[in-house]
C-alpha atoms as a PDB file:
ATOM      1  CA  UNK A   1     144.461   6.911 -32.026  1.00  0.00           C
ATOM      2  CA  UNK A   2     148.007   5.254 -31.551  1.00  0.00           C
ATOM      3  CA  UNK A   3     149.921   7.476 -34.203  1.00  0.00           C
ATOM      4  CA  UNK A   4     146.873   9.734 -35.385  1.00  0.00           C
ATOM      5  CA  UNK A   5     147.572   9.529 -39.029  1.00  0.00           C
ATOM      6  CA  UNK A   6     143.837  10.978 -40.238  1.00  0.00           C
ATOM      7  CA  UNK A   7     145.881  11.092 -43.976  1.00  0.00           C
ATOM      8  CA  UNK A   8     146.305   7.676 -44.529  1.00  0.00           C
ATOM      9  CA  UNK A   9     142.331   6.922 -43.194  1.00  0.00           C
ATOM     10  CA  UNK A  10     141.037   9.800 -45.489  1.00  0.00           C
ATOM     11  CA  UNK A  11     142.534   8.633 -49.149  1.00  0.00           C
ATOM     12  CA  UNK A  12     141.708   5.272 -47.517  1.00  0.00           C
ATOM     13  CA  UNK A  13     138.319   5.990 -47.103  1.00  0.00           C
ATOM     14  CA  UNK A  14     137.183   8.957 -49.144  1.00  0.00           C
ATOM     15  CA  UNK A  15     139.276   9.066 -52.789  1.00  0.00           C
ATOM     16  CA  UNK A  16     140.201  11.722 -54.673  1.00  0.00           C
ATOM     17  CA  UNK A  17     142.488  14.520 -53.410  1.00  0.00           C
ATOM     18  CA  UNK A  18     141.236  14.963 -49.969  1.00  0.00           C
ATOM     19  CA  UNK A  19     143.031  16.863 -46.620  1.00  0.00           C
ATOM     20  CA  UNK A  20     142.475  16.139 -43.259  1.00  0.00           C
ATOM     21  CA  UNK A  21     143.137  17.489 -40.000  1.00  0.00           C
ATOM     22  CA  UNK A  22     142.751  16.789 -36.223  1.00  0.00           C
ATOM     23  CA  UNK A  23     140.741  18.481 -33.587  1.00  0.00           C
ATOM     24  CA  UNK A  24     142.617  18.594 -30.239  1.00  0.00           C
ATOM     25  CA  UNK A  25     142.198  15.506 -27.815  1.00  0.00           C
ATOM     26  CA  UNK A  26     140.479  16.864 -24.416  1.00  0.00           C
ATOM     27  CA  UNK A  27     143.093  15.844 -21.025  1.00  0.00           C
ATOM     28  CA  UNK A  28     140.532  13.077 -20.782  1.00  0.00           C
ATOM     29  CA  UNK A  29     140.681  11.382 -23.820  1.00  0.00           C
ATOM     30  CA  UNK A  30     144.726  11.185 -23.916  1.00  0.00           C
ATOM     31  CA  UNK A  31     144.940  10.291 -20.359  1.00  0.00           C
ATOM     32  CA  UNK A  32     144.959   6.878 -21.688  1.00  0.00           C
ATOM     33  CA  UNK A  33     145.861   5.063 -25.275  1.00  0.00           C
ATOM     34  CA  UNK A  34     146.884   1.429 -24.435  1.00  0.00           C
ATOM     35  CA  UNK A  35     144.481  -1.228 -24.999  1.00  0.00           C
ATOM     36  CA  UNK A  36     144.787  -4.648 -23.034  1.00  0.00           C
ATOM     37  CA  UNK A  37     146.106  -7.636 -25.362  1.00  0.00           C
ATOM     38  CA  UNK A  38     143.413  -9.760 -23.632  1.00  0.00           C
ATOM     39  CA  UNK A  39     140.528  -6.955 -24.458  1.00  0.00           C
ATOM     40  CA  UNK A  40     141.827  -8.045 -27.987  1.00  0.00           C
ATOM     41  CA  UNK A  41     143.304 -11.472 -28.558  1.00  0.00           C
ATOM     42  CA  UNK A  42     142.384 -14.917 -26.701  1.00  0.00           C
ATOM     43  CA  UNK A  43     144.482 -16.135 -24.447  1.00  0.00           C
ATOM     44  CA  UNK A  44     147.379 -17.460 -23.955  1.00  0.00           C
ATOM     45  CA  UNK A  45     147.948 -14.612 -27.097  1.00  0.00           C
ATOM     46  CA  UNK A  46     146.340 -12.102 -25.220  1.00  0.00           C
ATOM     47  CA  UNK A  47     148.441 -13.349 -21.839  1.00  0.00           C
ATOM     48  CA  UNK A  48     146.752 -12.033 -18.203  1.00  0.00           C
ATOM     49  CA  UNK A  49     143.519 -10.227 -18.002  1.00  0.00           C
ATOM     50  CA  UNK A  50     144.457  -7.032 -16.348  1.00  0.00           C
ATOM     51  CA  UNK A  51     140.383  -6.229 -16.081  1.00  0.00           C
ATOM     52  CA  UNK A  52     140.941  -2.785 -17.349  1.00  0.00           C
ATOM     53  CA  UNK A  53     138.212  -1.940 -20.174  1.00  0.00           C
ATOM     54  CA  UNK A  54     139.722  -0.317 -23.052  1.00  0.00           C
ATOM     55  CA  UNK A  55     139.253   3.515 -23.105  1.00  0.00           C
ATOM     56  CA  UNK A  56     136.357   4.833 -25.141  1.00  0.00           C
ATOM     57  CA  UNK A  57     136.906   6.627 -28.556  1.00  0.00           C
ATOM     58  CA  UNK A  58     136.986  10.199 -29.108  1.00  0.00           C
ATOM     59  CA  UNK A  59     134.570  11.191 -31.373  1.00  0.00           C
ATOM     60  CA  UNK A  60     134.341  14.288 -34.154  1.00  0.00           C
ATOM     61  CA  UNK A  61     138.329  14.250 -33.493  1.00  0.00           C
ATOM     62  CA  UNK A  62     139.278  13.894 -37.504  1.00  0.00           C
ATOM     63  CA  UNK A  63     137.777  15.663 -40.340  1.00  0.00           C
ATOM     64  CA  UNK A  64     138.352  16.011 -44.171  1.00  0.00           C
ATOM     65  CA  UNK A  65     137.821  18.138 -47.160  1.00  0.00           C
ATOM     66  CA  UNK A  66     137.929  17.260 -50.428  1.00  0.00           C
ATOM     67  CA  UNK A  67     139.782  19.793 -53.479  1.00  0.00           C
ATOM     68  CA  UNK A  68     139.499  19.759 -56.491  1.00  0.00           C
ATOM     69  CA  UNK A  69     142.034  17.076 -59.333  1.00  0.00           C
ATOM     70  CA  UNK A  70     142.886  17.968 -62.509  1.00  0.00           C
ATOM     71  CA  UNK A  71     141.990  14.883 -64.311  1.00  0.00           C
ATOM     72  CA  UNK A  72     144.947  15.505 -66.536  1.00  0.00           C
ATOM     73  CA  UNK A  73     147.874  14.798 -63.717  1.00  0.00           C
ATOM     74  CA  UNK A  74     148.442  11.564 -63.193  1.00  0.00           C
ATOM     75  CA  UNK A  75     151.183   9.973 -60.621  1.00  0.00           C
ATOM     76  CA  UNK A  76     153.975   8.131 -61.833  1.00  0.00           C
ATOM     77  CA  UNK A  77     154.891   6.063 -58.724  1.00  0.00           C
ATOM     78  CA  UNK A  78     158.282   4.396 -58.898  1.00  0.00           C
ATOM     79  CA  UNK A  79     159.347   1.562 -56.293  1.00  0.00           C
ATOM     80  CA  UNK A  80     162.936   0.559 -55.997  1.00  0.00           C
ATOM     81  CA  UNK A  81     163.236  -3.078 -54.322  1.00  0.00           C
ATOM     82  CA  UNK A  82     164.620  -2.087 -51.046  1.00  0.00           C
ATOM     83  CA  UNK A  83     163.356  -1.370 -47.823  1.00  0.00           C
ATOM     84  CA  UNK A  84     163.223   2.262 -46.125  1.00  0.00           C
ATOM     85  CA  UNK A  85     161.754   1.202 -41.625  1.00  0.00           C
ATOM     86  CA  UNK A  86     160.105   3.843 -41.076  1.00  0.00           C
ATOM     87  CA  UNK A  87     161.900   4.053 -37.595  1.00  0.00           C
ATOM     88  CA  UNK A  88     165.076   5.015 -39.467  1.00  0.00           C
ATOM     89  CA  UNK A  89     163.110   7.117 -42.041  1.00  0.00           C
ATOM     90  CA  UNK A  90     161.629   9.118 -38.942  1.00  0.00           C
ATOM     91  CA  UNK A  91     165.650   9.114 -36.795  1.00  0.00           C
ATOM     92  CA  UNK A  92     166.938  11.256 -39.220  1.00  0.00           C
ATOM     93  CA  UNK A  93     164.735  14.055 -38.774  1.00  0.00           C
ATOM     94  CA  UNK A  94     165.552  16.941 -36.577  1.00  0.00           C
ATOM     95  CA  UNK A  95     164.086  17.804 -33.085  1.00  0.00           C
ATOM     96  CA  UNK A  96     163.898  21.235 -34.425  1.00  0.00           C
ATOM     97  CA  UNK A  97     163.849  23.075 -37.533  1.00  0.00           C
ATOM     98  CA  UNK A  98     164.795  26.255 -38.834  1.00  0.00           C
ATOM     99  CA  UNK A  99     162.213  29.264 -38.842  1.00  0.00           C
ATOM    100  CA  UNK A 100     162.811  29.600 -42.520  1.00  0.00           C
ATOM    101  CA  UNK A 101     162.526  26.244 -43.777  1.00  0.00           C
ATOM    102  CA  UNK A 102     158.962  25.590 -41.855  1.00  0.00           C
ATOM    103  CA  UNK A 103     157.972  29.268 -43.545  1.00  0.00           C
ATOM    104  CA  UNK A 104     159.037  27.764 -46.812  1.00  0.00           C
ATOM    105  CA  UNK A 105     157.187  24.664 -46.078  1.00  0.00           C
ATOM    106  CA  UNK A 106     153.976  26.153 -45.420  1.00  0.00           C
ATOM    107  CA  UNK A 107     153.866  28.371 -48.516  1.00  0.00           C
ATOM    108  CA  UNK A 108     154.152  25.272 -50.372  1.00  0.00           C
ATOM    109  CA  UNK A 109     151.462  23.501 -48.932  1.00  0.00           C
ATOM    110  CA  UNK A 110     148.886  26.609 -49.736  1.00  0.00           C
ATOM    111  CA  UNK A 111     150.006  26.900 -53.032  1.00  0.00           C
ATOM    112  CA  UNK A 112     149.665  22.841 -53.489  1.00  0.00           C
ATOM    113  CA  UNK A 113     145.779  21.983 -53.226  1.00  0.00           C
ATOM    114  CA  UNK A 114     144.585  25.604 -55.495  1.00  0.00           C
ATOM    115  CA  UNK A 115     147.212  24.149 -58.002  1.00  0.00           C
ATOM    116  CA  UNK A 116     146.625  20.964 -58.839  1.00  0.00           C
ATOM    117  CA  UNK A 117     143.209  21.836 -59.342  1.00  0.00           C
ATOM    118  CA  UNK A 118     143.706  24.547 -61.941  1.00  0.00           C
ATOM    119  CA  UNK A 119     143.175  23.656 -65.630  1.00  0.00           C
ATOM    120  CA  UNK A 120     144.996  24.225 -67.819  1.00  0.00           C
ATOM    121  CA  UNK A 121     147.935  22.884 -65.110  1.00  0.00           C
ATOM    122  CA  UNK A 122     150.618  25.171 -64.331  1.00  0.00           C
ATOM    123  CA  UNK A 123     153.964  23.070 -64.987  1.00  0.00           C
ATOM    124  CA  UNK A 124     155.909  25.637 -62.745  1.00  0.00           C
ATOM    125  CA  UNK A 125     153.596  26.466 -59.645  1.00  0.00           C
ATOM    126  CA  UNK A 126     153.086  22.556 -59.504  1.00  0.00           C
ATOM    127  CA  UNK A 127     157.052  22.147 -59.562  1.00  0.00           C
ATOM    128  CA  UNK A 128     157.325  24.668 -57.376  1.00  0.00           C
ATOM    129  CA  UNK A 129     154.615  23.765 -54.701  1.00  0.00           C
ATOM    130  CA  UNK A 130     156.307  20.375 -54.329  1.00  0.00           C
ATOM    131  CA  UNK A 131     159.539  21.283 -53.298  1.00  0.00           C
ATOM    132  CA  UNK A 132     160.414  20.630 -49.428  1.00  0.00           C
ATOM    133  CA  UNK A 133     163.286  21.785 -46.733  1.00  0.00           C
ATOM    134  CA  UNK A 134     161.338  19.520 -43.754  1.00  0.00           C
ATOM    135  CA  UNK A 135     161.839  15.743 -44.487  1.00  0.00           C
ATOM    136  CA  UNK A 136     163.662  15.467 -47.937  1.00  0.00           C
ATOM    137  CA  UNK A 137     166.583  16.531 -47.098  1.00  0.00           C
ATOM    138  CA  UNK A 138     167.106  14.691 -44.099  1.00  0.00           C
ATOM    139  CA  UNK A 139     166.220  11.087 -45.904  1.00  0.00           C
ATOM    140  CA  UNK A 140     167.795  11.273 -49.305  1.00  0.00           C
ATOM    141  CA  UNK A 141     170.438   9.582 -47.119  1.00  0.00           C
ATOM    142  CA  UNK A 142     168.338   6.784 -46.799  1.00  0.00           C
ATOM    143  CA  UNK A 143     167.663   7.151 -50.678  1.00  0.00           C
ATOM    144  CA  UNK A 144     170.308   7.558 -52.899  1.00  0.00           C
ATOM    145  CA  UNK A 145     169.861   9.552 -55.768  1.00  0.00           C
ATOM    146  CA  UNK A 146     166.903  10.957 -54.229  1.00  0.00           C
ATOM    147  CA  UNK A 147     168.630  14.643 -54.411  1.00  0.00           C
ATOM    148  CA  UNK A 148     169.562  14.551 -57.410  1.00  0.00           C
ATOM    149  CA  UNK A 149     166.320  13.566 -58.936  1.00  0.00           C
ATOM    150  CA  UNK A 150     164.953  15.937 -57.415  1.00  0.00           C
ATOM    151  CA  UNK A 151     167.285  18.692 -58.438  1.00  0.00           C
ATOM    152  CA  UNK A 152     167.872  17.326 -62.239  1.00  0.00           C
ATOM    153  CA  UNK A 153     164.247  17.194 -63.329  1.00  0.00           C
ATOM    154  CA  UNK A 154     161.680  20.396 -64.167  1.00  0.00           C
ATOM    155  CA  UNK A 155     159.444  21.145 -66.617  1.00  0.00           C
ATOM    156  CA  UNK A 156     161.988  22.996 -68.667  1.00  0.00           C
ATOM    157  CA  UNK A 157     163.798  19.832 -69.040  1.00  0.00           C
ATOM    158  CA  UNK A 158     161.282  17.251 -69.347  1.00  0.00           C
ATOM    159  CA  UNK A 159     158.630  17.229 -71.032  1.00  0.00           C
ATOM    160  CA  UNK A 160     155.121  16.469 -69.374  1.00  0.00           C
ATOM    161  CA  UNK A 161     156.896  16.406 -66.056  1.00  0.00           C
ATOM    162  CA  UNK A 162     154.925  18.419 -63.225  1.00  0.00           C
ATOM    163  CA  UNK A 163     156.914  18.049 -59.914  1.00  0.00           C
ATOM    164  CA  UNK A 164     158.944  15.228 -57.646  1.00  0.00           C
ATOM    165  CA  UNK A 165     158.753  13.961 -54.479  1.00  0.00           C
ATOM    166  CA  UNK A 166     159.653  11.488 -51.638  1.00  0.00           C
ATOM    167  CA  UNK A 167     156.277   9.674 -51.422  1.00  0.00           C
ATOM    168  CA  UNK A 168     155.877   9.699 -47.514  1.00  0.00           C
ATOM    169  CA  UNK A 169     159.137   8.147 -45.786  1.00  0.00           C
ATOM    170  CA  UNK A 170     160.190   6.189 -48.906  1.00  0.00           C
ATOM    171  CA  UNK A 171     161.938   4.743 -50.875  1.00  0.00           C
ATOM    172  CA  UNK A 172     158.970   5.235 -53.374  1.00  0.00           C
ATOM    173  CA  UNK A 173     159.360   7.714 -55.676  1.00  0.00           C
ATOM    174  CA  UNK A 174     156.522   9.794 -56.736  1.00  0.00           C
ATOM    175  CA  UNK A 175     156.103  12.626 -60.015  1.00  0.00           C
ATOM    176  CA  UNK A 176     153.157  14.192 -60.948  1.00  0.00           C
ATOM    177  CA  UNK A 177     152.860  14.170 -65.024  1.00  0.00           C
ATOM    178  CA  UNK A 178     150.330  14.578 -67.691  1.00  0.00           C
ATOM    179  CA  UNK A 179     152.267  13.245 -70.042  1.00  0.00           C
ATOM    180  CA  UNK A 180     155.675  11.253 -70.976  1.00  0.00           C
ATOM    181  CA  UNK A 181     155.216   8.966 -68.318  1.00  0.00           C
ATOM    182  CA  UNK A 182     157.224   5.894 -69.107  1.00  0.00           C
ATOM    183  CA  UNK A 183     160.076   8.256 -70.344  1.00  0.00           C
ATOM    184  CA  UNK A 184     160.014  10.094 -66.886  1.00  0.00           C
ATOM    185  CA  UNK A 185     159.902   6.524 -64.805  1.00  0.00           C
ATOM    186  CA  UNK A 186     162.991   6.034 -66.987  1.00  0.00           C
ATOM    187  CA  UNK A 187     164.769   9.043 -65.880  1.00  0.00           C
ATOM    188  CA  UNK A 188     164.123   8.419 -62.165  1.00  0.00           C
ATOM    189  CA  UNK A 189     165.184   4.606 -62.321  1.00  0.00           C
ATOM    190  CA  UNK A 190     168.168   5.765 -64.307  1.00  0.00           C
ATOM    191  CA  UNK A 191     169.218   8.249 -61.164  1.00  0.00           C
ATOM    192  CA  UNK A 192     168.741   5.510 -58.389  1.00  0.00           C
ATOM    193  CA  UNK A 193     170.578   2.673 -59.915  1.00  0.00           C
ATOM    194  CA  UNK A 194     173.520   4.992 -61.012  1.00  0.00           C
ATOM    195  CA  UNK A 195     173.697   6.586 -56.986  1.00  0.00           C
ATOM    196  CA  UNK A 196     172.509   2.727 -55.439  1.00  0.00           C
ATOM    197  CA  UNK A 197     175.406   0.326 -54.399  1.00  0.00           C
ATOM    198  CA  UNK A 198     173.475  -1.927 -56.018  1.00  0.00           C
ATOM    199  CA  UNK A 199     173.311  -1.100 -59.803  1.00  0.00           C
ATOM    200  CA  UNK A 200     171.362  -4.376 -60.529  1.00  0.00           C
ATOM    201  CA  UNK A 201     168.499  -2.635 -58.736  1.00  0.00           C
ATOM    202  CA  UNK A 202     164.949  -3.894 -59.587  1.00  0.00           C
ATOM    203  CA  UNK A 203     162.610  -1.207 -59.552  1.00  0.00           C
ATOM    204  CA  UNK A 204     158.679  -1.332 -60.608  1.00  0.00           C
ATOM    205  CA  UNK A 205     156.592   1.786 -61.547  1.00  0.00           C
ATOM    206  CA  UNK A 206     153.229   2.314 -62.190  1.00  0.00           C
ATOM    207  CA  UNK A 207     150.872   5.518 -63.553  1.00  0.00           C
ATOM    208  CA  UNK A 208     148.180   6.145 -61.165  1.00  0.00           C
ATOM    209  CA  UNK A 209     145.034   8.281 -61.222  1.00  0.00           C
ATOM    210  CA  UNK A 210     142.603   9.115 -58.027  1.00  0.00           C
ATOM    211  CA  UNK A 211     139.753   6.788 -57.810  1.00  0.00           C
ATOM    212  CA  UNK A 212     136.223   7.360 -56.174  1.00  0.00           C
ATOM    213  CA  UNK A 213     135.021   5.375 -53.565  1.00  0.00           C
ATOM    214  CA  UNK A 214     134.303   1.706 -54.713  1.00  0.00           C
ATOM    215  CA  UNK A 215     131.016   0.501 -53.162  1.00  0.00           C
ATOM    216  CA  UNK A 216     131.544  -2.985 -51.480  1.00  0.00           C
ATOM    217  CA  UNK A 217     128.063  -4.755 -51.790  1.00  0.00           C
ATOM    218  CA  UNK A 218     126.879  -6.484 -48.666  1.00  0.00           C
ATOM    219  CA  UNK A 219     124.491  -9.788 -49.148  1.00  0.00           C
ATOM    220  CA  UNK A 220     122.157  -8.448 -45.989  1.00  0.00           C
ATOM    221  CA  UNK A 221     122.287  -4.805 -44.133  1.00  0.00           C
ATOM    222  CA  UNK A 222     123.363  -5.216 -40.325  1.00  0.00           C
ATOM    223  CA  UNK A 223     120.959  -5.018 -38.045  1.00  0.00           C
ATOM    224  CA  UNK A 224     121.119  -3.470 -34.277  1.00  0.00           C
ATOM    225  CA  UNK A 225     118.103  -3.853 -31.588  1.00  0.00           C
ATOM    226  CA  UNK A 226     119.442  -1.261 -29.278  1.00  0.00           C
ATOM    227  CA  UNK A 227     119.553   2.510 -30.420  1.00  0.00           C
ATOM    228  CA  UNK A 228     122.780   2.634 -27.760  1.00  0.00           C
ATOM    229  CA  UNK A 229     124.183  -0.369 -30.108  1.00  0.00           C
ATOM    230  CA  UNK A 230     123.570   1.902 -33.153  1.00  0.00           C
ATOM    231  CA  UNK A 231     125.061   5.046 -32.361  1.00  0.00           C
ATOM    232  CA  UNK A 232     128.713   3.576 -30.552  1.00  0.00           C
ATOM    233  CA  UNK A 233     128.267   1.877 -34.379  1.00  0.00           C
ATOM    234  CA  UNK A 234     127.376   5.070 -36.058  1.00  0.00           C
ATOM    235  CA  UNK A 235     130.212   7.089 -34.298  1.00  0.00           C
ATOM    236  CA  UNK A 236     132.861   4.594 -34.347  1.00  0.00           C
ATOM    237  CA  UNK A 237     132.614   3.986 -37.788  1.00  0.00           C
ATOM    238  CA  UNK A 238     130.839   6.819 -39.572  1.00  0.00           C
ATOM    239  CA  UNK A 239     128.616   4.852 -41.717  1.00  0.00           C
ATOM    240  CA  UNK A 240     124.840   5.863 -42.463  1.00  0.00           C
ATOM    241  CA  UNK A 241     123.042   4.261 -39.708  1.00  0.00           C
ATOM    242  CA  UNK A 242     119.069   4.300 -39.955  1.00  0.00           C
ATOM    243  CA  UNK A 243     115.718   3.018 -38.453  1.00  0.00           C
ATOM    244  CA  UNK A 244     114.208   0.223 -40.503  1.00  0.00           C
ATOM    245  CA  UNK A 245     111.262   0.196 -42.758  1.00  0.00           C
ATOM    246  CA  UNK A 246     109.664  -2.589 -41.585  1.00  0.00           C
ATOM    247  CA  UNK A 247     110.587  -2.728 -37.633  1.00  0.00           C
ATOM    248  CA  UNK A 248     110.770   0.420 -35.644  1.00  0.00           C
ATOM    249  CA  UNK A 249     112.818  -1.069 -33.137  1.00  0.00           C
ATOM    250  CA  UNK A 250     115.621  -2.272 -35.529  1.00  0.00           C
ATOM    251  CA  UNK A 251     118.587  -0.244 -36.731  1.00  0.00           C
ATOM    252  CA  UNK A 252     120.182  -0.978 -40.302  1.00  0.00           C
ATOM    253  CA  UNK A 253     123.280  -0.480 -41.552  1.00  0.00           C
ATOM    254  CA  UNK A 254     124.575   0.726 -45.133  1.00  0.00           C
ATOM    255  CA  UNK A 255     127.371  -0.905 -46.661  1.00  0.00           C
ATOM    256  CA  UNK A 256     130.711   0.472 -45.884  1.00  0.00           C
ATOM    257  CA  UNK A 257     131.971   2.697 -48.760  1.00  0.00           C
ATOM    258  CA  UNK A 258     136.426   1.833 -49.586  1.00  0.00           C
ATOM    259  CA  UNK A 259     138.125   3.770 -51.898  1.00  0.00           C
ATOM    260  CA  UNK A 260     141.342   2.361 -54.250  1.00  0.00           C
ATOM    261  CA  UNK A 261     143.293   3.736 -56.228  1.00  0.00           C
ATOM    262  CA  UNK A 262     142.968   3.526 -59.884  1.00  0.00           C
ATOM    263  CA  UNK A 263     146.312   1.941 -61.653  1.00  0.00           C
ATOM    264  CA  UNK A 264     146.095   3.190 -65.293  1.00  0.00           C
ATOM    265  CA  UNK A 265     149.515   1.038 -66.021  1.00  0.00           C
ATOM    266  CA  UNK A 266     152.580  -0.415 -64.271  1.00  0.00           C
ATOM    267  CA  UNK A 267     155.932  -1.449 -65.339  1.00  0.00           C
ATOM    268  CA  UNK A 268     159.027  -3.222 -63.799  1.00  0.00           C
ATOM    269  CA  UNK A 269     162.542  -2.129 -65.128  1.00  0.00           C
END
């Protein structure tokens, strides 16, 4: 609720290749976000008690649908030892954009999820759907050699190679392969140290594959003896909630279900 990210919570939570999106927030429910630090830390941490209760959740705000992976792409994630703040990354993007680059934008994004599902994969819609005019632009200041990887490499030119990207607000580096992949890394790391100030720069990359959810096994199910206990659970956190077998008065709780994702192998150069 403080920065409404429902992206980072779904791969969190879900796996796979998954998209999310946000209902809107009645007046109501955004009429107030902040939460007391004494409703959540002991004093003196949590400093005076204002009295205020903390505002109750929205609920069936995010939701999330799950496309189909070619189990042939992997990610080839490269990290270069330096440090992008996200309040810089997000300064250098405009208050307003050009009609034509948010049209070009959003033609990407359909094309994205129906192509990365396709098999055989299509080296050139892939490419294609990953290109950006909204954010990469802007922070390839903030990453150098970030435009020209992106510019330099294609599937003509590389074999294996699917697409580029800025992975969120950087300064990792992520391509989309299905094969080549330490030969690709290569290429990238060779572009940032040759545009970084720094040509001693460490970097570390990894291939990664989408991972299912990874069932955490609890010793004992939670148990709740209120049915109004049970369903601020059951809509807070979205896990199966149920009546017991053996008590009808008792409410149990499933495991939570976590999702990772799946290193296949990782380097540092």
């Amino acid at each position: 609720m403080i920065e409404r990210h429902p992206d980072n919570v779904g791969a969190a939570l879900f796996g796979g290749f998954v998209g999310t999106y946000l209902m809107p927030l009645k007046p109501e429910d955004a009429s107030r976000v902040e939460v007391p630090l004494s409703e959540v830390l002991p004093s003196p941490a949590g400093g005076v008690d204002t009295g205020k209760k903390p505002p109750e959740p929205p609920f069936g705000i995010g939701h999330h649908i799950e496309f189909p992976w070619n189990k042939e792409i992997k990610a080839v994630a490269i990290v270069p030892e330096f440090l992008v703040p996200t309040a810089k990354a997000r300064a250098v993007l405009p208050e307003k954009y050009l009609r034509a680059d948010v049209t070009f934008n959003l033609q990407r994004i359909a094309l994205l999820p129906v192509a990365l599902g396709q098999s055989p994969p299509d080296p050139e819609l892939i490419n294609l759907a990953m290109q950006d005019k909204i954010h990469q632009p802007y922070r390839q200041t903030l990453i150098p050699g970030l435009c020209e990887i992106v510019e330099s490499m294609s599937p003509k030119t590389q074999e294996g190679f699917l697409g580029v990207c800025l992975s969120g607000a950087g300064p990792t580096i992520l391509a989309l392969a299905t094969s080549n992949f330490e030969a690709i890394a290569n290429k990238i790391i060779e572009k940032l140290k040759l545009h970084n100030e720094d040509k001693q720069l460490q970097c570390s990359w990894m291939v990664l594959e989408p991972a299912r959810g990874t069932e955490c096994e609890a010793p004992f199910l939670t148990q709740f003896k209120s049915e109004e206990t049970m369903l601020i659970v059951q809509q807070a956190a979205g896990w199966m909630v149920y009546k017991s077998n053996t008590d009808e008065n008792t409410y149990e709780m499933d495991p939570v279900v976590m999702t990772v994702v799946s290193p296949v192998s990782q380097s540092t150069i």
